[in-house]
Protein backbone atom coordinates (compact mmCIF):
# COMPACT_ATOMS: atom_id res chain seq x y z
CA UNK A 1 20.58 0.93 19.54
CA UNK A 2 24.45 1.06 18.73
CA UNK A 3 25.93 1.98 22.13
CA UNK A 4 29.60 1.41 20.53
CA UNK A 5 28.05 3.97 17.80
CA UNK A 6 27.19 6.74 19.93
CA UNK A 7 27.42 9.27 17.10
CA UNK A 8 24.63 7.33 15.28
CA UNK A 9 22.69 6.11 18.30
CA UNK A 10 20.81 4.17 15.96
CA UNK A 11 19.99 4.18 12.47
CA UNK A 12 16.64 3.92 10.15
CA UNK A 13 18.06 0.38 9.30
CA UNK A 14 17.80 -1.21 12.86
CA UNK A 15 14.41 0.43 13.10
CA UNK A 16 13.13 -1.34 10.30
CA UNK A 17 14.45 -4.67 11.42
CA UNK A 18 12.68 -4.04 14.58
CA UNK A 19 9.67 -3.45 12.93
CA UNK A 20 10.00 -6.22 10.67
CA UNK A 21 10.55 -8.46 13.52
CA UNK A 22 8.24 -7.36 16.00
CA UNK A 23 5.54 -8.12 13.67
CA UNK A 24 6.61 -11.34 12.45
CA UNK A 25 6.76 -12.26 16.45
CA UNK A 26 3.04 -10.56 17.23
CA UNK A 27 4.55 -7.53 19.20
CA UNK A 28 2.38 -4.76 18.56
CA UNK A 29 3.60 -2.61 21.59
CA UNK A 30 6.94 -2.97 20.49
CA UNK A 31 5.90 -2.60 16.57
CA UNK A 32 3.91 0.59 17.75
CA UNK A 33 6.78 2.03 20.35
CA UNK A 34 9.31 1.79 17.27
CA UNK A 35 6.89 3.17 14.46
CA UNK A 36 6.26 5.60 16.91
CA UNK A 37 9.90 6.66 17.30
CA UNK A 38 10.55 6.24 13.62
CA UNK A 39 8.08 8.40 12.09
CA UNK A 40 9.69 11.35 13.90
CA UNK A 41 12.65 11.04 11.72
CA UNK A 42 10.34 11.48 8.53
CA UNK A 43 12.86 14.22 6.11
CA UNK A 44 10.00 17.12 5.66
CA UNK A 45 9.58 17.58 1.88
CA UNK A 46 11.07 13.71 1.09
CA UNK A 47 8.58 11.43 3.18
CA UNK A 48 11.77 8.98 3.79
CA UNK A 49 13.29 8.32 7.04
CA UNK A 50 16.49 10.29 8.52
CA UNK A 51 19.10 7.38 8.31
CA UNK A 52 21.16 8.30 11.47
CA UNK A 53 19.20 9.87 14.74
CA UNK A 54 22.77 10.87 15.78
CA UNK A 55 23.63 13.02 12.76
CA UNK A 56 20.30 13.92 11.97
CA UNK A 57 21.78 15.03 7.88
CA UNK A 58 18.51 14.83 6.43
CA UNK A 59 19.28 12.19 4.09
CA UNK A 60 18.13 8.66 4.16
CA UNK A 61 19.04 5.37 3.47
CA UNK A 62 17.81 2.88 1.04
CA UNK A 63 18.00 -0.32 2.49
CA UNK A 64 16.27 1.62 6.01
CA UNK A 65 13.50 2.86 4.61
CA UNK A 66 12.53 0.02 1.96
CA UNK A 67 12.62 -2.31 5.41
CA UNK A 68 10.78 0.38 7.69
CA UNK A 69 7.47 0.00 4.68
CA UNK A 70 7.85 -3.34 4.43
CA UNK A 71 7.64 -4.01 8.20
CA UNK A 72 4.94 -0.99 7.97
CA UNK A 73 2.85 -3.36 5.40
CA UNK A 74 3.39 -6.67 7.94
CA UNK A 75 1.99 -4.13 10.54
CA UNK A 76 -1.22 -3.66 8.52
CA UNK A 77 -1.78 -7.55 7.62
CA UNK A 78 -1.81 -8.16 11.48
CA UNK A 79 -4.79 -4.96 11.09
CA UNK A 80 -2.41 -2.91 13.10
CA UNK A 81 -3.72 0.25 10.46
CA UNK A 82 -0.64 0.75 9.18
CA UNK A 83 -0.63 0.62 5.41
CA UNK A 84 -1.36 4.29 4.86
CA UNK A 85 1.73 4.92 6.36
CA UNK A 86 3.56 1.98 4.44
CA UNK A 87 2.27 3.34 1.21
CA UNK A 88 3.40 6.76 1.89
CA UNK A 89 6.73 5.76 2.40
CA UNK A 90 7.17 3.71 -0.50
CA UNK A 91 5.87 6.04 -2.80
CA UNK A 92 8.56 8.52 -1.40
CA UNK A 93 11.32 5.51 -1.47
CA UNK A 94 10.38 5.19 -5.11
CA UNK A 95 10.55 9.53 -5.62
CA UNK A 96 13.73 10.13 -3.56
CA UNK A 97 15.60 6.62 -3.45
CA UNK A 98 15.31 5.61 -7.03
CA UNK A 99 16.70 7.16 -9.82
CA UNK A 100 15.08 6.06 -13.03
CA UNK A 101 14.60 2.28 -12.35
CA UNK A 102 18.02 1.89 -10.38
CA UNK A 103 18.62 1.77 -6.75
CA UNK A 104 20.16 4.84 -5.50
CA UNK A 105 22.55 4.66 -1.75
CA UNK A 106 19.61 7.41 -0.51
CA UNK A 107 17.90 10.09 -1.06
CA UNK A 108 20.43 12.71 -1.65
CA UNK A 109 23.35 10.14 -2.74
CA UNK A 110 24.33 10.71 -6.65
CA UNK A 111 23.82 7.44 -8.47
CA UNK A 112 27.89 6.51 -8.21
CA UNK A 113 27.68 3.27 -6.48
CA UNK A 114 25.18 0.56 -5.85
CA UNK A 115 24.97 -1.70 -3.54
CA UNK A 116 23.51 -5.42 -4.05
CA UNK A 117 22.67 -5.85 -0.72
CA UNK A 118 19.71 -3.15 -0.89
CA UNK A 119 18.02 -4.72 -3.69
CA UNK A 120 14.90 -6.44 -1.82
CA UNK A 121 12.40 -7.70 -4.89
CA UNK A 122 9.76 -9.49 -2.44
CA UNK A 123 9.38 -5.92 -0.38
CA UNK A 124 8.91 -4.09 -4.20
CA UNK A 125 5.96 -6.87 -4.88
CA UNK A 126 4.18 -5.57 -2.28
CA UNK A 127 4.69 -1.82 -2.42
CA UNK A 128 2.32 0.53 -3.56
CA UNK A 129 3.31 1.62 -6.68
CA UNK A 130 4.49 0.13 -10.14
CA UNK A 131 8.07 -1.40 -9.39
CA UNK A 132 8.50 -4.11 -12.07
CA UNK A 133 10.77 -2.03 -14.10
CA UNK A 134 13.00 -1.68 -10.49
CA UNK A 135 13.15 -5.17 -10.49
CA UNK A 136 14.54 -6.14 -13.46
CA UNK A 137 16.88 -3.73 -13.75
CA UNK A 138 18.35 -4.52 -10.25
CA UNK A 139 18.14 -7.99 -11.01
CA UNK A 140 20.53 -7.25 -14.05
CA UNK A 141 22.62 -5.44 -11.97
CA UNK A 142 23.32 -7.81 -8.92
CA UNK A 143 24.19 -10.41 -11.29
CA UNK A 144 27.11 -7.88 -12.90
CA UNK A 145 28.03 -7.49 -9.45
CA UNK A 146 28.63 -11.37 -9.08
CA UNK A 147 32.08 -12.09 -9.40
CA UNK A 148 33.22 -15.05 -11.08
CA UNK A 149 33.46 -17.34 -7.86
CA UNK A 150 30.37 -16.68 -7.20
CA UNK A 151 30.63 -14.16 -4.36
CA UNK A 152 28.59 -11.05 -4.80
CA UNK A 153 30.86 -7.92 -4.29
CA UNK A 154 29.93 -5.46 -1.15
CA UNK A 155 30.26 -2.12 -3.91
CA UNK A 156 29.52 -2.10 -7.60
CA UNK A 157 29.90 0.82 -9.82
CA UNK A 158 26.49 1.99 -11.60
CA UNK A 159 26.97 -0.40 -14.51
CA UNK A 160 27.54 -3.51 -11.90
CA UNK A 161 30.99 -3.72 -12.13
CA UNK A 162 31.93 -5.34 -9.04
CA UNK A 163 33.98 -2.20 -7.20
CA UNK A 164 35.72 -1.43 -4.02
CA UNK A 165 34.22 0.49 -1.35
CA UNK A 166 37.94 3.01 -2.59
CA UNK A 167 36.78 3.21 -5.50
CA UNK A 168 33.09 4.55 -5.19
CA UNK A 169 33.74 6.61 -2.42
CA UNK A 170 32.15 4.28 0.36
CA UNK A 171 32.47 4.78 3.68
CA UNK A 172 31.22 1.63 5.09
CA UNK A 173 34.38 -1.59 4.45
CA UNK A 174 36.30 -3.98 6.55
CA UNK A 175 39.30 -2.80 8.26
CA UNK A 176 42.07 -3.65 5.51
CA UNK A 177 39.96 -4.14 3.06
CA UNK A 178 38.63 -0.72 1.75
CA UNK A 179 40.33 -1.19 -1.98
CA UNK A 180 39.40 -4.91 -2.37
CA UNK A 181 36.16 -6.18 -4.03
CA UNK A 182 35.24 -7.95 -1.28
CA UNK A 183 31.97 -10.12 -0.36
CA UNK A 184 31.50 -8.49 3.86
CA UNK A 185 29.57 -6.81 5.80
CA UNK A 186 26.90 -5.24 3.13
CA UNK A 187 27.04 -8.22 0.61
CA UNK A 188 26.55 -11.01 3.18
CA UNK A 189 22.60 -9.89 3.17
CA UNK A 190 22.46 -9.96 -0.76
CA UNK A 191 21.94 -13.82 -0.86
CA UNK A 192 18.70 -13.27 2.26
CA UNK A 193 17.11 -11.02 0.37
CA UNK A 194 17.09 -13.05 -3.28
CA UNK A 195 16.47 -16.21 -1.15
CA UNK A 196 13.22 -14.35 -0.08
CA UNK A 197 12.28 -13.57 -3.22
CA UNK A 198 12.83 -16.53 -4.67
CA UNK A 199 10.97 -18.44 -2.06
CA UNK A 200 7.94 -16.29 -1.23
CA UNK A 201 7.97 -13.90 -4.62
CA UNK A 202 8.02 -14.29 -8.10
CA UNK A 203 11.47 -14.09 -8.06
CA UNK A 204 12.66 -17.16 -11.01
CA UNK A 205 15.62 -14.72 -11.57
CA UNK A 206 17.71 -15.35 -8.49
CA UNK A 207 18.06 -18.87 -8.99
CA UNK A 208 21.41 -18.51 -11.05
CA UNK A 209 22.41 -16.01 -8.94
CA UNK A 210 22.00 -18.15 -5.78
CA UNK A 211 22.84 -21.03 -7.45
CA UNK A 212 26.45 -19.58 -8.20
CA UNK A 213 27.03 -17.89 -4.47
CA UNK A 214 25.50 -21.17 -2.97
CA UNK A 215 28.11 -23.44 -4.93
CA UNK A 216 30.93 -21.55 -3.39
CA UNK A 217 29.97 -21.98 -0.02
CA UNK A 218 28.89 -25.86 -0.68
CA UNK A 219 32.57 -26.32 -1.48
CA UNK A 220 34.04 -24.93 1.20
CA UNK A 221 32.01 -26.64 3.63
CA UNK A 222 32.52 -30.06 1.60
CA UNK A 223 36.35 -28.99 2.48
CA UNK A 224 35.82 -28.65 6.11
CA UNK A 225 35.39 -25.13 6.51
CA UNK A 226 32.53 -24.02 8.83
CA UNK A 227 31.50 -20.48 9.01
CA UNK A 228 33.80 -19.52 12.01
CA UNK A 229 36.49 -20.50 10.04
């Protein structure tokens, strides 16, 4: 819930951390009370999740609903019976969500931005589906967003080219900060998700990515900063 967000309430993007967690912690009545919730946002005709119970718009999110399956295929390796529903949902992530083999914002957001920070490879591995061509082309693309101090821009255009939230139309940037190309809110989860894949995937192409975003924030801690700084 988002109580200082009461026009959201909540989103399909806290649902599917909630999910995700509540299975890695062995929850099942609070995996089942939040799937339960969840599914009732299902778009009719696109199989993805509303992104916003508040607004209700019929569009979804990407980042939301690639989360919500993966938590929804956790669910069904604890034999919680969920993997119908996970595959369901990722076959309509890859219909509505994807356009071509690139990451779309949603399912009815034109392919004028991308964002890093929804590229999860280690959720794609396990999806139903055949996602390798997603992968590498995302891959490609995070690493045009990566600027050349090794921070991985919040907005990119659809080539990669590191953007500002301005300049694609975003409506999600720090206050201030809406025409920089920033590393925020949205890019901080960029280096989790490649550090997944990279640990638990196949994922040998985020090591020069890390690798680069890693050395910046080596140096500033070598310098004394600390991430309250």
């Amino acid at each position: 819930m988002m109580p200082e967000q009461t026009s959201d309430g909540t989103t399909s993007e806290s649902q599917g951390y909630g999910l995700i967690l509540s299975a890695a912690m062995d929850d099942k009545a609070t995996f089942t009370a939040i799937w339960n919730e969840t599914k009732g946002k299902i778009i009719s005709g696109k199989g993805v999740i509303n992104w916003s119970w508040g607004k209700n718009d019929g569009t979804s999110a990407t980042d939301g609903d690639e989360d919500i399956a993966y938590g929804l295929y956790l669910g069904d390796k604890k034999g919680w019976g969920t993997k119908g529903d996970a595959d369901s949902l990722a076959n309509a992530i890859m219909s509505k969500d994807v356009s071509g083999t690139t990451l779309k914002l949603g399912s009815d957001f034109n392919v004028n931005a991308f964002n890093p920070s929804y590229f999860a490879p280690l959720w794609y591995r396990t999806f139903a589906g055949s996602w390798g061509g997603v992968i590498d082309t995302n891959y490609g693309l995070v690493a045009k967003c990566q600027q050349s101090n090794g921070l991985i821009a919040d907005w990119c255009k659809p080539d990669g080219t590191p953007a500002s939230a301005s300049e694609v139309g975003a409506q999600v940037c720090g206050e201030g900060m809406c025409g920089d190309k920033v590393y925020a809110y949205e890019a901080a989860r960029a280096g989790l998700r490649l550090g997944q894949d990279a640990c638990w995937g196949s994922g040998s192409q985020a090591g020069s990515i890390l690798t680069k975003l890693l050395t910046f924030f080596a140096g500033k801690y070598e310098g004394g900063d600390s991430i309250g700084a």
